[in-house]
C-alpha atoms as a PDB file:
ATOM      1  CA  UNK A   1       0.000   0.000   0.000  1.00  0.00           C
ATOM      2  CA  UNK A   2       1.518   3.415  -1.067  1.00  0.00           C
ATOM      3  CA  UNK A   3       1.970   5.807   1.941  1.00  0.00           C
ATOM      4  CA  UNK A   4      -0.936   8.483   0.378  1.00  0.00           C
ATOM      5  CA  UNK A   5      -3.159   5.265   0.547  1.00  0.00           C
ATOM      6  CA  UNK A   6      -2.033   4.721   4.613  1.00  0.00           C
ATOM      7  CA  UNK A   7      -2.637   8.263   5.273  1.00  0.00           C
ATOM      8  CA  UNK A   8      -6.167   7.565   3.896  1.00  0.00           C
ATOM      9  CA  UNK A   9      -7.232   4.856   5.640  1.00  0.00           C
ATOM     10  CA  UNK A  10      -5.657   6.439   8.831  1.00  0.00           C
ATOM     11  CA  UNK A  11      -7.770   9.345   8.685  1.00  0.00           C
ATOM     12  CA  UNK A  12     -10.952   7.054   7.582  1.00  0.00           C
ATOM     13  CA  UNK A  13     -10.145   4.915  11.318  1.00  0.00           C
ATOM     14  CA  UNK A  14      -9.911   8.387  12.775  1.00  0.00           C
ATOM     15  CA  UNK A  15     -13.335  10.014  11.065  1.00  0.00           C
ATOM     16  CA  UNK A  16     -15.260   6.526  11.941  1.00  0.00           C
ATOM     17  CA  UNK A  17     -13.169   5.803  15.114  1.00  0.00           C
ATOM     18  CA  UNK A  18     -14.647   9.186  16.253  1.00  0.00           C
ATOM     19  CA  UNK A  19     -17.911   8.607  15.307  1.00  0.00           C
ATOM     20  CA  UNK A  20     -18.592   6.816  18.684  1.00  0.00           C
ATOM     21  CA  UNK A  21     -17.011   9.465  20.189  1.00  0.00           C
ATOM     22  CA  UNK A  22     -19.926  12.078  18.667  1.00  0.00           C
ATOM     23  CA  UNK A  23     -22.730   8.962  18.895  1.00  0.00           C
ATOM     24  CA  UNK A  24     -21.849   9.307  23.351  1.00  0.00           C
ATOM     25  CA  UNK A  25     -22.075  13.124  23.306  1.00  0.00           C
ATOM     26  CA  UNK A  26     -25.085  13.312  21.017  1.00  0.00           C
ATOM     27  CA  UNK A  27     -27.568  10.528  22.357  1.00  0.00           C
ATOM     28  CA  UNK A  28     -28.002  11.775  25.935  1.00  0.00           C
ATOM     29  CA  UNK A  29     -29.491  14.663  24.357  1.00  0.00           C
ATOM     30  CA  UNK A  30     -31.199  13.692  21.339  1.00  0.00           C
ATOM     31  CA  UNK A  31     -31.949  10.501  22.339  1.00  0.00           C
ATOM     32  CA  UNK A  32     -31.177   7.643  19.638  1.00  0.00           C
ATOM     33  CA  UNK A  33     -34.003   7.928  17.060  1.00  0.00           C
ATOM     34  CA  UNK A  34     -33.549  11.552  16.527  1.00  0.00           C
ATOM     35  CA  UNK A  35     -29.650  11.541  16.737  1.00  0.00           C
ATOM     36  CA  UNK A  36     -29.595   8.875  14.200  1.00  0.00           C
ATOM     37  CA  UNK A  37     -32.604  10.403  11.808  1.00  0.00           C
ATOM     38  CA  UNK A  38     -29.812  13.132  11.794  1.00  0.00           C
ATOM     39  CA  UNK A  39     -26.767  11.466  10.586  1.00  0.00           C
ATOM     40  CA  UNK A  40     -28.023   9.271   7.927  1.00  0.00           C
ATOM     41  CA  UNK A  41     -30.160  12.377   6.753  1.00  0.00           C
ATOM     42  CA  UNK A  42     -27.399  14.792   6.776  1.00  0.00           C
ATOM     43  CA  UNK A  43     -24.998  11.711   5.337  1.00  0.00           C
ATOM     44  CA  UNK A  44     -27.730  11.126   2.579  1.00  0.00           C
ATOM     45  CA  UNK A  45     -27.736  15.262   1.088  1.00  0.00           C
ATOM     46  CA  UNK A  46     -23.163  15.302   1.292  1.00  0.00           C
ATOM     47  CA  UNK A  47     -23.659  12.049  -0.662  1.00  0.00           C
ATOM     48  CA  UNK A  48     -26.246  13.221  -2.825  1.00  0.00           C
ATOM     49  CA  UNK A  49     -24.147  16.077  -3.808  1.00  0.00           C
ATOM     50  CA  UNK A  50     -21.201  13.623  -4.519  1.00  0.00           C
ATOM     51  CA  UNK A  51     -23.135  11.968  -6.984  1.00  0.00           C
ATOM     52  CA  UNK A  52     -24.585  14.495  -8.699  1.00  0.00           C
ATOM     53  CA  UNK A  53     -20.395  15.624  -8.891  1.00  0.00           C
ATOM     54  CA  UNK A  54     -19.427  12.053 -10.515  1.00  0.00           C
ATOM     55  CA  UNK A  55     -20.777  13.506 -14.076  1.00  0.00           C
ATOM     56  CA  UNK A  56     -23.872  10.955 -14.448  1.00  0.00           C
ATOM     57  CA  UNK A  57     -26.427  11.841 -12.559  1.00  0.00           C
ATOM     58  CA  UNK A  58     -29.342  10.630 -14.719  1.00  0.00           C
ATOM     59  CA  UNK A  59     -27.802   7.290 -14.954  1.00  0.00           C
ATOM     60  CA  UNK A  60     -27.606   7.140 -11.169  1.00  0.00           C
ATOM     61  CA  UNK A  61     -31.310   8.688 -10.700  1.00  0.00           C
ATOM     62  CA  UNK A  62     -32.556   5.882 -12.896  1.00  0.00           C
ATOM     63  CA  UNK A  63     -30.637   2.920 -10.890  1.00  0.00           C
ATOM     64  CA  UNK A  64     -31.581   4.620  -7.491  1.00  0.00           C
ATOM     65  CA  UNK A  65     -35.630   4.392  -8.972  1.00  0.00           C
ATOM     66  CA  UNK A  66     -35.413   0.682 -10.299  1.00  0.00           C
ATOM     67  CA  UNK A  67     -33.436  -0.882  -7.036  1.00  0.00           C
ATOM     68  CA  UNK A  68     -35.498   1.317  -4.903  1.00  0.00           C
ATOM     69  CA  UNK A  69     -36.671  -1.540  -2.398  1.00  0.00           C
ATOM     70  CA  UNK A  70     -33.747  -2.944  -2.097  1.00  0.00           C
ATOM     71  CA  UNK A  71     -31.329  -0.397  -1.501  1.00  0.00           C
ATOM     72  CA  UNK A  72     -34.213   0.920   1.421  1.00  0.00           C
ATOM     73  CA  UNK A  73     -33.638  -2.795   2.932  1.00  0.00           C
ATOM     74  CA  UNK A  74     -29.852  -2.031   2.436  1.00  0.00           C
ATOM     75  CA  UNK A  75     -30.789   1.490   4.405  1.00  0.00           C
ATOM     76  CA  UNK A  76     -32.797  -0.307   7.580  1.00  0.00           C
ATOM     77  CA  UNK A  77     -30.001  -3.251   7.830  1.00  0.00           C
ATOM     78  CA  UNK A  78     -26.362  -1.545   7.161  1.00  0.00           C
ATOM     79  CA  UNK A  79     -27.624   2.588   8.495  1.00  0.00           C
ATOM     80  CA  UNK A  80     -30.605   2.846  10.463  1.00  0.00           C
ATOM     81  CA  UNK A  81     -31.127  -0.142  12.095  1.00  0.00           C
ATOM     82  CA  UNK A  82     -27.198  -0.767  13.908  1.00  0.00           C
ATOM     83  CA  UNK A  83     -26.847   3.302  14.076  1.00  0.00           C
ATOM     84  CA  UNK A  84     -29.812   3.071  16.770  1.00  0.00           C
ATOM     85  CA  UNK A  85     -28.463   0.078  17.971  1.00  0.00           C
ATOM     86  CA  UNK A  86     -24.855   1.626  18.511  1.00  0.00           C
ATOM     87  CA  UNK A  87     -26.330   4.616  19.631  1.00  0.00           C
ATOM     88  CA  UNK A  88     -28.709   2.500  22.625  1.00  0.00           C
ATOM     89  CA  UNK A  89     -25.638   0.796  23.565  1.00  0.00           C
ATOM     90  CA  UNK A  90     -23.940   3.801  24.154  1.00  0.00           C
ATOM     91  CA  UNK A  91     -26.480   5.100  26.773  1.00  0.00           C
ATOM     92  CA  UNK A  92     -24.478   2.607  29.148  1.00  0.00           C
ATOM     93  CA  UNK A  93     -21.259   1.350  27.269  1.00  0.00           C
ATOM     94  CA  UNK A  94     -18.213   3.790  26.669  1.00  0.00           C
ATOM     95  CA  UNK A  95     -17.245   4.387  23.072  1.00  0.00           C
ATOM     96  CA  UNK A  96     -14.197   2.451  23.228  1.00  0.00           C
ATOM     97  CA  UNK A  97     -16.096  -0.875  24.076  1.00  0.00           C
ATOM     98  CA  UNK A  98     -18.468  -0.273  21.465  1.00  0.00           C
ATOM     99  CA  UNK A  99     -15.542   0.752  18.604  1.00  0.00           C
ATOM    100  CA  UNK A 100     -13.638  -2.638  19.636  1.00  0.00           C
ATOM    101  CA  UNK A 101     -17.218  -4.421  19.667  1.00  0.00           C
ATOM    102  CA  UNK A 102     -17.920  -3.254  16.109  1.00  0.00           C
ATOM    103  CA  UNK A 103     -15.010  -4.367  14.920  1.00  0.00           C
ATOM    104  CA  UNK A 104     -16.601  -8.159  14.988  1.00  0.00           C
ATOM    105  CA  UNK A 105     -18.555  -6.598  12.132  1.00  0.00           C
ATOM    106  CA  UNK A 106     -15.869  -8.735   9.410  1.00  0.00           C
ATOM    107  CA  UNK A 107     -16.617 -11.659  11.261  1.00  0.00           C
ATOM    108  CA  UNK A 108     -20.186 -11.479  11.446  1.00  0.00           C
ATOM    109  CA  UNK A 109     -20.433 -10.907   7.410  1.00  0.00           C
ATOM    110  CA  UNK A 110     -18.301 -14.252   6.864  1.00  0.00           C
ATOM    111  CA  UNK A 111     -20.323 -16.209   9.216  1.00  0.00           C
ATOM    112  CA  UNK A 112     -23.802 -14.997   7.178  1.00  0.00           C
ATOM    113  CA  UNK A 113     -21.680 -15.346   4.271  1.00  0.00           C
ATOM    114  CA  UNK A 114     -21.252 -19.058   4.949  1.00  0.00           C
ATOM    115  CA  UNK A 115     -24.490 -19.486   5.908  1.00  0.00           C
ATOM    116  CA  UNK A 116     -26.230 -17.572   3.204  1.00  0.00           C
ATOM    117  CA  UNK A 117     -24.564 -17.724   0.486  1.00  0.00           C
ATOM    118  CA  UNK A 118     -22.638 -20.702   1.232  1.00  0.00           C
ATOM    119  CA  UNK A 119     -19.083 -19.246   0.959  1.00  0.00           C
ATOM    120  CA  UNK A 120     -16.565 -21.410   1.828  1.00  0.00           C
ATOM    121  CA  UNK A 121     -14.747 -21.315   5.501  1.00  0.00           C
ATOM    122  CA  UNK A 122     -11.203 -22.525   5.746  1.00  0.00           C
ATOM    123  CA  UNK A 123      -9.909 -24.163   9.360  1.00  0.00           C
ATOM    124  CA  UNK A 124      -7.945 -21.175   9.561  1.00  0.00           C
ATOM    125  CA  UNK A 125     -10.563 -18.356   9.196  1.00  0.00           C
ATOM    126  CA  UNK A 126     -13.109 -20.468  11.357  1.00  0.00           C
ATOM    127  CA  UNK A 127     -10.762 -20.596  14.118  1.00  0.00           C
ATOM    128  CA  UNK A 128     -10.455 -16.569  13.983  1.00  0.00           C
ATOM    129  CA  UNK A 129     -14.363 -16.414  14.194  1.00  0.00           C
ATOM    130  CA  UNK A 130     -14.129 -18.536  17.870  1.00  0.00           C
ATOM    131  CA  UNK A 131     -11.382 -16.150  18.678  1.00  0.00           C
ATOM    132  CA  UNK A 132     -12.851 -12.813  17.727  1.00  0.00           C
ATOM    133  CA  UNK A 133     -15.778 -13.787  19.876  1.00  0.00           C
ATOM    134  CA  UNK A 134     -14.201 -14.771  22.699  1.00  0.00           C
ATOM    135  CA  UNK A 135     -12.101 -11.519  22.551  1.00  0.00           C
ATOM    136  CA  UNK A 136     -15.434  -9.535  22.686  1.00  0.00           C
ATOM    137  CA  UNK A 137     -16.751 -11.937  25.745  1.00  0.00           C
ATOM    138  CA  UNK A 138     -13.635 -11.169  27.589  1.00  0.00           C
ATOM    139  CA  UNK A 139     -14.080  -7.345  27.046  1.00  0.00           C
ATOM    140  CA  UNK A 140     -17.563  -7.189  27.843  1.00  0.00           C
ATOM    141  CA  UNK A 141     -16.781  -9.618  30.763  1.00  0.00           C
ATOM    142  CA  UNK A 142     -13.766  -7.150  31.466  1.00  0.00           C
ATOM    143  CA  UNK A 143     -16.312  -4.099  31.734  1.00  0.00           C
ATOM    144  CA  UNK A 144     -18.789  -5.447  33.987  1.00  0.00           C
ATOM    145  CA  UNK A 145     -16.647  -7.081  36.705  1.00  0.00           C
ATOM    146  CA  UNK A 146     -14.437  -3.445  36.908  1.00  0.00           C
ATOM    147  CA  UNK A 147     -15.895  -1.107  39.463  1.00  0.00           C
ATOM    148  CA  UNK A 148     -17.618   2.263  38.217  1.00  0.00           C
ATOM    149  CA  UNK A 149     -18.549   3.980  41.665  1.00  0.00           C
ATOM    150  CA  UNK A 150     -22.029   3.495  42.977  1.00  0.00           C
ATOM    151  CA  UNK A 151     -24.008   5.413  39.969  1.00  0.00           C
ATOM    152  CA  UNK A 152     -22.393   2.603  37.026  1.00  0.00           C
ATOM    153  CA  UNK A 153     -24.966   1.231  35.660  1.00  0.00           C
ATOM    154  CA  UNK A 154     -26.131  -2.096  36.477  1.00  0.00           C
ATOM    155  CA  UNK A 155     -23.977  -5.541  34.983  1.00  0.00           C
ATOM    156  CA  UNK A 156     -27.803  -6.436  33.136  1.00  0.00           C
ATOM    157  CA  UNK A 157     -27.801  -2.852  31.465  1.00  0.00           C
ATOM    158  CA  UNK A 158     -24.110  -3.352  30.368  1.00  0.00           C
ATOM    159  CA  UNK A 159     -25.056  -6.786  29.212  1.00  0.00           C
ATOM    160  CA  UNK A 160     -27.914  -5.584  27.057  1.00  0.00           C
ATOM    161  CA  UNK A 161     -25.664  -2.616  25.850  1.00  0.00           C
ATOM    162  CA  UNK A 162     -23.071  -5.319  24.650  1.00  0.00           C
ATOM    163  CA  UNK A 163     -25.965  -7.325  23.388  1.00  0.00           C
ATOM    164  CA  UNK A 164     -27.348  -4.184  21.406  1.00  0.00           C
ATOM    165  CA  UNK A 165     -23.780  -3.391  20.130  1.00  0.00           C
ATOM    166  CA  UNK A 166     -23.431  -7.146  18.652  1.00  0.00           C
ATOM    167  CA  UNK A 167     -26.267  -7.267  17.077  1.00  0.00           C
ATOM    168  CA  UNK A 168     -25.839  -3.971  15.086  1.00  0.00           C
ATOM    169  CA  UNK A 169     -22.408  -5.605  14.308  1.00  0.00           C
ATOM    170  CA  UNK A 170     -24.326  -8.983  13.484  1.00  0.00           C
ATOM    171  CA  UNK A 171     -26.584  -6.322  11.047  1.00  0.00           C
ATOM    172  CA  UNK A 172     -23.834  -5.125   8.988  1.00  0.00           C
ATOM    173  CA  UNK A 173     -22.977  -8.603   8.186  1.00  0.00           C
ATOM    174  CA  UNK A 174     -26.395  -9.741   7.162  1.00  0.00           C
ATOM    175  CA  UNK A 175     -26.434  -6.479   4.747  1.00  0.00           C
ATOM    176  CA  UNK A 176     -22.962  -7.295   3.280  1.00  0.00           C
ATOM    177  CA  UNK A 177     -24.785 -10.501   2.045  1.00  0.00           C
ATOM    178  CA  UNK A 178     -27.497  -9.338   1.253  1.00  0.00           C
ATOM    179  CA  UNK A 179     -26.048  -6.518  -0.697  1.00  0.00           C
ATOM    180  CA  UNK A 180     -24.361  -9.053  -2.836  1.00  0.00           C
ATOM    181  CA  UNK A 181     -27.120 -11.049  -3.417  1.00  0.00           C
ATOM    182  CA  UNK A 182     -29.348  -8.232  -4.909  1.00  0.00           C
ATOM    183  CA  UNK A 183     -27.335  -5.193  -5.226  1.00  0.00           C
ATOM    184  CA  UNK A 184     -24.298  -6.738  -7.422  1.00  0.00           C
ATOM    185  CA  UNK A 185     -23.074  -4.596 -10.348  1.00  0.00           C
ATOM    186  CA  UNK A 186     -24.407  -1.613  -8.406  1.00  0.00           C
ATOM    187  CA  UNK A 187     -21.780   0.837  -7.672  1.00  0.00           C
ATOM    188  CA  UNK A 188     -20.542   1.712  -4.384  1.00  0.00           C
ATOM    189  CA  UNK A 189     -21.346   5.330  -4.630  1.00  0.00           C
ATOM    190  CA  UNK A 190     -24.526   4.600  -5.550  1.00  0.00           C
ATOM    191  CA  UNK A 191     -25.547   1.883  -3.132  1.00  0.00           C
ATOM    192  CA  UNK A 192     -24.288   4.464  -0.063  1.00  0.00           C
ATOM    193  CA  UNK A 193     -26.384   6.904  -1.384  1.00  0.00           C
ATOM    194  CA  UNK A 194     -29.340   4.950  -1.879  1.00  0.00           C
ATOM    195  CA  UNK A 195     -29.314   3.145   1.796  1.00  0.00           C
ATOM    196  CA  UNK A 196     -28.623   6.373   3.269  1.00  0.00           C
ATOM    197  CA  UNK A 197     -31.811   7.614   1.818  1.00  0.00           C
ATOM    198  CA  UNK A 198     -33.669   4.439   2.710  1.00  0.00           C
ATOM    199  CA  UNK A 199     -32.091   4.856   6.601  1.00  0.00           C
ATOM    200  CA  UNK A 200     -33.284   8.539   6.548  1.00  0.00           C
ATOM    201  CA  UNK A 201     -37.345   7.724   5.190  1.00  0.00           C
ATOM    202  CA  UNK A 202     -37.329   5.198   8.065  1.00  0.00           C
ATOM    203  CA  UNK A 203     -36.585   6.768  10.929  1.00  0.00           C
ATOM    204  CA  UNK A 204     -37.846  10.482   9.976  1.00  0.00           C
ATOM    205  CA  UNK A 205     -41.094   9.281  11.502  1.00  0.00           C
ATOM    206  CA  UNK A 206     -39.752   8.061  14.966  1.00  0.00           C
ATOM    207  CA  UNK A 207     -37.406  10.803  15.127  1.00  0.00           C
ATOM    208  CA  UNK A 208     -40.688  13.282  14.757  1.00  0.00           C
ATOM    209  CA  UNK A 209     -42.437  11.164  17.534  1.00  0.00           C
ATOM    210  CA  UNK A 210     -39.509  10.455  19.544  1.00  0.00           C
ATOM    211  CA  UNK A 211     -38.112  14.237  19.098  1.00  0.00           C
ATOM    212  CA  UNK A 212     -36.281  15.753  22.563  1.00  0.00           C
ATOM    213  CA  UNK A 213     -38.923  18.029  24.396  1.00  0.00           C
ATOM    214  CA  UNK A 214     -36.386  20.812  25.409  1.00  0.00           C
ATOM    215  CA  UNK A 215     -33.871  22.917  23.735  1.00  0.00           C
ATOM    216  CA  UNK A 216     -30.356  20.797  22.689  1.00  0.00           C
ATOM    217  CA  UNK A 217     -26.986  22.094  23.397  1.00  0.00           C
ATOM    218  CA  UNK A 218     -24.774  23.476  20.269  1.00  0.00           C
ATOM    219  CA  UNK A 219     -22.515  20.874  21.680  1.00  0.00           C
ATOM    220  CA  UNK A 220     -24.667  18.174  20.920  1.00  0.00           C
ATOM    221  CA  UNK A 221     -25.504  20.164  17.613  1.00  0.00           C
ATOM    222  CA  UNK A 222     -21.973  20.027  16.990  1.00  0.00           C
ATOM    223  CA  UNK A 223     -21.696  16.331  17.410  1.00  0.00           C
ATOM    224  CA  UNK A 224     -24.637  15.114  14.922  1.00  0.00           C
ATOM    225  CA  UNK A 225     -23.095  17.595  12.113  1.00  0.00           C
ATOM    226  CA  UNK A 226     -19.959  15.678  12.920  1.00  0.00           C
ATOM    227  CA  UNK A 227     -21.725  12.491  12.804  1.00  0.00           C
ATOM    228  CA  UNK A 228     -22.869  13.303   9.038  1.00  0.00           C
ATOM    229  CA  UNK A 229     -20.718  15.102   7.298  1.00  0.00           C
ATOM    230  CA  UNK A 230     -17.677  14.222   8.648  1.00  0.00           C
ATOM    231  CA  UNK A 231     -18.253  10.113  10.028  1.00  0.00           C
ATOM    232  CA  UNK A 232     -20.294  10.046   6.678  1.00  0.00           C
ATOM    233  CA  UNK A 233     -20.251  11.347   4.068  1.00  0.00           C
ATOM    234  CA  UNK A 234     -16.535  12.346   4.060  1.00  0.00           C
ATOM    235  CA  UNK A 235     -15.689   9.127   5.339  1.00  0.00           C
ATOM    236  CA  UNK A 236     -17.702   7.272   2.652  1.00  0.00           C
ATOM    237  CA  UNK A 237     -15.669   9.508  -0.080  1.00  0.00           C
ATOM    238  CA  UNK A 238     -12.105   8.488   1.848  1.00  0.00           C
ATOM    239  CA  UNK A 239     -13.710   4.917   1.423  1.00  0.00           C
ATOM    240  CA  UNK A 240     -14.521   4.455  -1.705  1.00  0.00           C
ATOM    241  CA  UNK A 241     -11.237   6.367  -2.967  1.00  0.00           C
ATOM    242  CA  UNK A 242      -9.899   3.862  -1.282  1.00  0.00           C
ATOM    243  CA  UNK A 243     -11.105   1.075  -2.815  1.00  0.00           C
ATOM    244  CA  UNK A 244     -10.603   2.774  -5.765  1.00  0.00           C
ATOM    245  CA  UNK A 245      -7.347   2.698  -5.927  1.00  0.00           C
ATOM    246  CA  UNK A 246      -6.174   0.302  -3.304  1.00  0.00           C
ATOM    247  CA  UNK A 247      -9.029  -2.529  -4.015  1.00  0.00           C
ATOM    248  CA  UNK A 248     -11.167  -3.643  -1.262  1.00  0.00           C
ATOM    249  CA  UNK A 249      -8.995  -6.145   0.116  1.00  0.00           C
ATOM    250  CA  UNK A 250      -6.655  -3.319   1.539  1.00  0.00           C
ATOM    251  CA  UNK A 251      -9.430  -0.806   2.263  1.00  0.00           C
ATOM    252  CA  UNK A 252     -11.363  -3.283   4.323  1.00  0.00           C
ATOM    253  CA  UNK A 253      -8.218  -3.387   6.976  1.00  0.00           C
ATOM    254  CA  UNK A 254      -9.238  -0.057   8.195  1.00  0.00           C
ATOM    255  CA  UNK A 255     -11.607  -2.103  10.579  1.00  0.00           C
ATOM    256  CA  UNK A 256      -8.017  -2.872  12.556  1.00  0.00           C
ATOM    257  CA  UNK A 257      -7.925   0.611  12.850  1.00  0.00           C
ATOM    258  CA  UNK A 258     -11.004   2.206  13.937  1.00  0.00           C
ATOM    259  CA  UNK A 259     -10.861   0.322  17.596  1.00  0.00           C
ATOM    260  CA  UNK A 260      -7.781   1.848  18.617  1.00  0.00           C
ATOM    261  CA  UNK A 261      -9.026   5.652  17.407  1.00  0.00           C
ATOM    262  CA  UNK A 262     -12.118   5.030  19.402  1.00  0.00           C
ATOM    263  CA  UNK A 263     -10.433   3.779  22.206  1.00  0.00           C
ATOM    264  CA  UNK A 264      -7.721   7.042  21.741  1.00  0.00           C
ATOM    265  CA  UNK A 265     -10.323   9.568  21.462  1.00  0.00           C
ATOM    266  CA  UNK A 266     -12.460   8.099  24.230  1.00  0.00           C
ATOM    267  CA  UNK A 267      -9.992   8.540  26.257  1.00  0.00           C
ATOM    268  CA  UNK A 268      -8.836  12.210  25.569  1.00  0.00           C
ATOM    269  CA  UNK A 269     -12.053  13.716  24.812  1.00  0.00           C
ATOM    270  CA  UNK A 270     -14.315  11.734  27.152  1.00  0.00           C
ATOM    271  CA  UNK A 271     -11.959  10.496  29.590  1.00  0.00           C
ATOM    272  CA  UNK A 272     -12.652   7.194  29.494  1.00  0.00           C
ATOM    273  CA  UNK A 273     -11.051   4.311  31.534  1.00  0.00           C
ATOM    274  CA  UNK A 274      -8.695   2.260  29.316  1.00  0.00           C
ATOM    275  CA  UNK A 275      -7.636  -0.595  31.484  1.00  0.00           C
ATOM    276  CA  UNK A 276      -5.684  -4.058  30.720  1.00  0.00           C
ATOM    277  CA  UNK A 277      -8.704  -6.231  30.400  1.00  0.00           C
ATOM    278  CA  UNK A 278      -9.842  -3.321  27.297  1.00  0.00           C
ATOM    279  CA  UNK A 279      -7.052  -3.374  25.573  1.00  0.00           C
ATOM    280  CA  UNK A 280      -6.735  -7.203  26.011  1.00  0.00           C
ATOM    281  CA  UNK A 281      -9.846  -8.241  24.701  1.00  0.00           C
ATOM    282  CA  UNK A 282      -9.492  -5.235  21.924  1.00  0.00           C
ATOM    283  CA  UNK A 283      -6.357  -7.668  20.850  1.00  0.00           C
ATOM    284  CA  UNK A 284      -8.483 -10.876  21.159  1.00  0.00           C
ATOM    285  CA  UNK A 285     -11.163  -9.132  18.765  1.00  0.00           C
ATOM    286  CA  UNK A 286      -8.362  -7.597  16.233  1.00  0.00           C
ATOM    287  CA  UNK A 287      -6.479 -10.878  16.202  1.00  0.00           C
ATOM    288  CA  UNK A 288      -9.434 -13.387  15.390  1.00  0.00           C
ATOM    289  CA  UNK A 289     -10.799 -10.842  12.769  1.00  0.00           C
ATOM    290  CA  UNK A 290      -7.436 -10.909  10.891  1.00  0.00           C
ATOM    291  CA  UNK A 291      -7.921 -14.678  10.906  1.00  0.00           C
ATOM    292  CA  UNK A 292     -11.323 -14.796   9.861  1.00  0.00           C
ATOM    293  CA  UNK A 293     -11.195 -12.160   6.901  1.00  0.00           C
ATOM    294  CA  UNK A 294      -8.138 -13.617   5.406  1.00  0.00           C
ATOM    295  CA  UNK A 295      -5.701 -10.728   6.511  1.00  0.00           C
ATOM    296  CA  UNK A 296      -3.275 -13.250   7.866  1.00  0.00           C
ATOM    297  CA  UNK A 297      -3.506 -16.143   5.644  1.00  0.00           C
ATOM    298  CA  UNK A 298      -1.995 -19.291   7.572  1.00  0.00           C
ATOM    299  CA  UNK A 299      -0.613 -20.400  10.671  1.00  0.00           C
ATOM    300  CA  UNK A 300       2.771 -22.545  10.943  1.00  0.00           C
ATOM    301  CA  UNK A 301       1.996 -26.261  11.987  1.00  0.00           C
ATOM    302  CA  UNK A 302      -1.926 -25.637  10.720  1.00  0.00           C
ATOM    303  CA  UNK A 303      -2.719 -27.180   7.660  1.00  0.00           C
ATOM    304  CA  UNK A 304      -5.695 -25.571   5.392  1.00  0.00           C
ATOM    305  CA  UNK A 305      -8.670 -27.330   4.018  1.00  0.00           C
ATOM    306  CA  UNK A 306     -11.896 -26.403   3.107  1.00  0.00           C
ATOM    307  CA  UNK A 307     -14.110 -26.253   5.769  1.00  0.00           C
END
């Protein structure tokens, strides 16, 4: 990888790495449908834009009308369904946990993937699957038995949270299936754009119901515009530059990344607790993904066969 293409994907793990920063100042203040309703709205009109600047707008209109269900279905599983999710789980968990947490997301999409569409699993990437799962069990295990003072929430609320944050993981994989089973020969570009305008005509009607009843802070203003235009729809741009020009394979490795930016800016910004049992389960979660996605492709003394 060239060192323009690092300096990419390092600022993409920053922009998305801080995203959980923005998701824990925003959502005691907006609360999760509205916060959310917000960033895949405000994510949906940068992308817009970007399309209209690729030069072929009418050709993307017309795919956006005829693959119009399916790109909303891409919107509620891969944007609006694990944002609220993320953003719930965040009510309790710290945004490091939940940036090391979503970093399962690889594994999750090769487990559907096997399931689904009946991709193949090697020994090797199977074994990374246990691992990366047992990393985010020791984490989450790590968080609950650590003392908070007498106002941390309770170890069923963390629980939940944890469950909540696995499951939006758990979503992204289901939509990276199901994205290739009915979205193939779609453009990235245009797929983003699409979902992001599904996400934003399904929860514009619980944010309107679910909308905070007093005034919101400009620093939780501040947050959600970060949340879309930077965590977004800049990020999305970094993204698919990236696989642009560096292919998927490489661009995808930014999910190493993101974990220790979320755990970084938690940290300064927040002043979270980063503690051994964190940063050993983040390893747990980082090593068993590289396994399962390929990253690291065998192990001395372990022979591969199709699973």
């Amino acid at each position: 990888m060239k060192p323009n293409h690092i300096v990419q994907l390092l600022v993409l793990a920053a922009l998305w790495g801080a995203s959980f920063l923005f998701i824990r100042v925003g959502v005691a203040e907006f609360g999760v449908a509205p916060l959310m309703a917000l960033r895949v709205s405000i994510g949906a009109l940068v992308l817009i834009a970007m399309l209209a600047l690729r030069g072929t707008p009418r050709a993307s209109l017309a795919t956006l009308r005829s693959r119009a269900l399916p790109l909303f279905v891409v919107g509620i599983l891969n944007s609006a369904a694990p944002f609220c999710l993320f953003a719930f789980a965040e009510l309790t968990l710290s945004a490091g946990t939940t940036s090391v947490i979503n970093a399962t997301t690889p594994l999750w999409g090769a487990l559907v993937a096997f399931v689904w569409l009946k991709d193949r699993l090697t020994p090797l990437r199977t074994l990374g699957m246990l691992i990366g799962f047992s990393g985010v069990v020791s984490l989450v295990w790590g968080q609950i038995d650590t003392p908070h003072g007498a106002l941390a929430p309770s170890a069923s609320a963390q629980a939940l949270a944890a469950l909540a944050a696995t499951g939006a993981a758990l979503l992204y994989g289901i939509a990276a299936s199901y994205t290739k089973r009915h979205l193939t020969g779609v453009d990235s570009l245009t797929i983003a754009t699409g979902s992001m305008i599904g996400g934003s005509l399904a929860l514009i009607p619980f944010a309107i119901v679910f909308w905070p009843a007093g005034p919101v802070s400009p620093h939780a203003w501040g947050a959600v515009l970060s949340l879309g235009v930077a965590c977004t729809g800049i990020a999305y741009l970094i993204f698919f530059n990236l696989i642009n020009v560096a292919g998927p394979a490489r661009a995808i490795t930014v999910t190493f990344v993101i974990p220790v930016f979320g755990i970084l800016w938690g940290a300064l910004f927040l002043h979270e607790q980063v503690d051994a049992s964190m940063l050993e389960g983040c390893a747990i979660v980082l090593v068993g993904t590289a396994l399962a996605t390929g990253v690291v492709k065998r192990i001395p003394g372990l022979r591969q066969r199709q699973a």
